[in-house]
C-alpha atoms as a PDB file:
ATOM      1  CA  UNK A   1      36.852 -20.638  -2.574  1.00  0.00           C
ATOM      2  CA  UNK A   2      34.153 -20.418  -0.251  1.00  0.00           C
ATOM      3  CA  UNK A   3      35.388 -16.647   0.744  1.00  0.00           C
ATOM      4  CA  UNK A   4      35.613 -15.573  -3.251  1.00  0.00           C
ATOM      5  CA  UNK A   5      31.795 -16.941  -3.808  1.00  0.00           C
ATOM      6  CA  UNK A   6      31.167 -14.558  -0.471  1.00  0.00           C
ATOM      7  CA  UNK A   7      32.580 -11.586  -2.338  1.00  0.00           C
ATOM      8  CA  UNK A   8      30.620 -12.472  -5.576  1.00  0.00           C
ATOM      9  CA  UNK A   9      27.667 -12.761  -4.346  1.00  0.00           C
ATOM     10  CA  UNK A  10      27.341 -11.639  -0.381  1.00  0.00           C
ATOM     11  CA  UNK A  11      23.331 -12.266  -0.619  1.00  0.00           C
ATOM     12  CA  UNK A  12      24.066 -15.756  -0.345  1.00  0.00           C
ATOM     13  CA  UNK A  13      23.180 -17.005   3.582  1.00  0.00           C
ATOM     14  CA  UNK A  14      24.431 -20.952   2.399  1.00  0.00           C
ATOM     15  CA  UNK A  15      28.137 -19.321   1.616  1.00  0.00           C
ATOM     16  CA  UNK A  16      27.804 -17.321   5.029  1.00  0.00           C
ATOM     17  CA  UNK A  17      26.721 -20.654   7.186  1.00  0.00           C
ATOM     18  CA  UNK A  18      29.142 -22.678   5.490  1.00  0.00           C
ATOM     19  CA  UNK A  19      32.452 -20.142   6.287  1.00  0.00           C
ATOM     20  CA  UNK A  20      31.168 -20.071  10.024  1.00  0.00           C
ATOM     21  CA  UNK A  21      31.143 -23.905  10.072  1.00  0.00           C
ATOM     22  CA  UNK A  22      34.604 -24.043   7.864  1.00  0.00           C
ATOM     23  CA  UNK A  23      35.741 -21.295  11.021  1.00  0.00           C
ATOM     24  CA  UNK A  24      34.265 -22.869  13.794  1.00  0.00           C
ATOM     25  CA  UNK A  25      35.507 -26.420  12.544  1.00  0.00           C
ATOM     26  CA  UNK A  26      39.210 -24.934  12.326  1.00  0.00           C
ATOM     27  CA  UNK A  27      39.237 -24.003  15.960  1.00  0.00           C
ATOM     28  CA  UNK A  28      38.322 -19.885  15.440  1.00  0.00           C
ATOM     29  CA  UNK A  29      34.988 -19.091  16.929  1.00  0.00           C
ATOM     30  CA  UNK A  30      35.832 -15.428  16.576  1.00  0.00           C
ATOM     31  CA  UNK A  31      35.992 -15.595  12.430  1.00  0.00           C
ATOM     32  CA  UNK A  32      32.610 -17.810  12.772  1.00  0.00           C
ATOM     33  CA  UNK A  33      31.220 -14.779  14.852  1.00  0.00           C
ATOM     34  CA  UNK A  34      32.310 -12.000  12.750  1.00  0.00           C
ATOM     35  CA  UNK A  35      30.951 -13.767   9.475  1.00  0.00           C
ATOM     36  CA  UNK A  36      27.593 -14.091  11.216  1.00  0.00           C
ATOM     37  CA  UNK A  37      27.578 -10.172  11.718  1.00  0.00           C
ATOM     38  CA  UNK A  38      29.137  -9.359   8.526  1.00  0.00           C
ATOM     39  CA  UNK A  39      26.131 -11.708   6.955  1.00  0.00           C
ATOM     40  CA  UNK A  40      23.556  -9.908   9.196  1.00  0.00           C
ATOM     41  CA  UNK A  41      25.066  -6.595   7.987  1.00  0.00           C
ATOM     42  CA  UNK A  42      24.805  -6.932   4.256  1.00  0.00           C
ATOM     43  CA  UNK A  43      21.131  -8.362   4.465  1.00  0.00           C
ATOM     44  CA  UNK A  44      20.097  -5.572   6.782  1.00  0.00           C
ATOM     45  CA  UNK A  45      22.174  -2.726   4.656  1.00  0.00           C
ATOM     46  CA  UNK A  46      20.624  -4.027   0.806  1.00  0.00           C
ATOM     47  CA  UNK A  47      17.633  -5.684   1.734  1.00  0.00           C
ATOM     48  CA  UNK A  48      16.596  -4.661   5.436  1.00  0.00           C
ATOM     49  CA  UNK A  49      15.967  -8.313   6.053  1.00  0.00           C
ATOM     50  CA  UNK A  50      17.482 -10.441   9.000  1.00  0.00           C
ATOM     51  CA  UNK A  51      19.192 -13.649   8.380  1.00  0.00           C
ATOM     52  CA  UNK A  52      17.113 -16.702   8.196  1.00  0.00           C
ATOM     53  CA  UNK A  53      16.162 -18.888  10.800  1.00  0.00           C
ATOM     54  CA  UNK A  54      18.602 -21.416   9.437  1.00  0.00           C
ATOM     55  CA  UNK A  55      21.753 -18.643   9.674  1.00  0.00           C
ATOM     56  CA  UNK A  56      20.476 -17.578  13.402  1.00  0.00           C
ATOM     57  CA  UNK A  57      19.974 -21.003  14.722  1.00  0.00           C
ATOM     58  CA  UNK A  58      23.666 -21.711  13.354  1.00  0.00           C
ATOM     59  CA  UNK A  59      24.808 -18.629  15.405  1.00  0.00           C
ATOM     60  CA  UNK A  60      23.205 -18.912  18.630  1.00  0.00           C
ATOM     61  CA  UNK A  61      24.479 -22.588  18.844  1.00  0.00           C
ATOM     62  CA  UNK A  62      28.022 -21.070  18.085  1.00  0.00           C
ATOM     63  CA  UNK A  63      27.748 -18.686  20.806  1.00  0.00           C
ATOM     64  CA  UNK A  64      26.212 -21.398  23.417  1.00  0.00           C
ATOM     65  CA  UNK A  65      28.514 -24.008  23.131  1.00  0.00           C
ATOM     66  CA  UNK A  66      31.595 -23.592  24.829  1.00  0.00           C
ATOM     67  CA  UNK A  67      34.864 -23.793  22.476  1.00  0.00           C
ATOM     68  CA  UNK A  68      35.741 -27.180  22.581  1.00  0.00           C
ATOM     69  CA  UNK A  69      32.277 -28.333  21.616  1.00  0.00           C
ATOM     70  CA  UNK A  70      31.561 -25.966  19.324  1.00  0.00           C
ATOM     71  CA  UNK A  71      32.351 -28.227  16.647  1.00  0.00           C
ATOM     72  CA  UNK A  72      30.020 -31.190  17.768  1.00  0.00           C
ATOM     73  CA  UNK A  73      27.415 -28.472  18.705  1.00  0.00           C
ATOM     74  CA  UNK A  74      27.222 -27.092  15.295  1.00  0.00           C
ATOM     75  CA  UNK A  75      27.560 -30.262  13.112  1.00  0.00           C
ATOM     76  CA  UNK A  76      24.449 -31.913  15.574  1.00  0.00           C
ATOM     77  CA  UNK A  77      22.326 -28.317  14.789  1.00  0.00           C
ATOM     78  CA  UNK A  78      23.261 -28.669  10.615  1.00  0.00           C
ATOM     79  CA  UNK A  79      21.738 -32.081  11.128  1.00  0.00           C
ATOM     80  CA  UNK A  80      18.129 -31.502  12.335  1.00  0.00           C
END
């Protein structure tokens, strides 16, 4: 569902976040990665905007935490 909503309406940086967590939370960091950049791509192609602060913070504690934590890492970040 989440991925259908993304193709609807790829504006939307909630949808984004929430597939990286849904990836990350599955065990594939990679997919979490690659919906970050596909998320900064569309905002920077139609609106020449970066994500929000929200999005980026959500990334960069993806990309810190090593794979085993990512999961803790990223629900503890969603909760500030």
């Amino acid at each position: 569902m989440g991925r259908r909503l993304n193709q609807e309406e790829p504006l939307r940086e909630d949808v984004h976040r929430l597939l990286m967590l849904a990836y990350a939370h599955s065990g594939n960091r990679a997919k979490a990665v690659a919906q970050y950049r596909q998320c900064e791509h569309i905002l920077d192609k139609e609106l020449g905007v970066a994500p929000m602060p929200e999005t980026q913070e959500l990334h960069l504690q993806l990309m810190r935490s090593p794979p085993r934590e990512t999961t803790a890492a990223l629900t503890d970040a969603l909760s500030r």
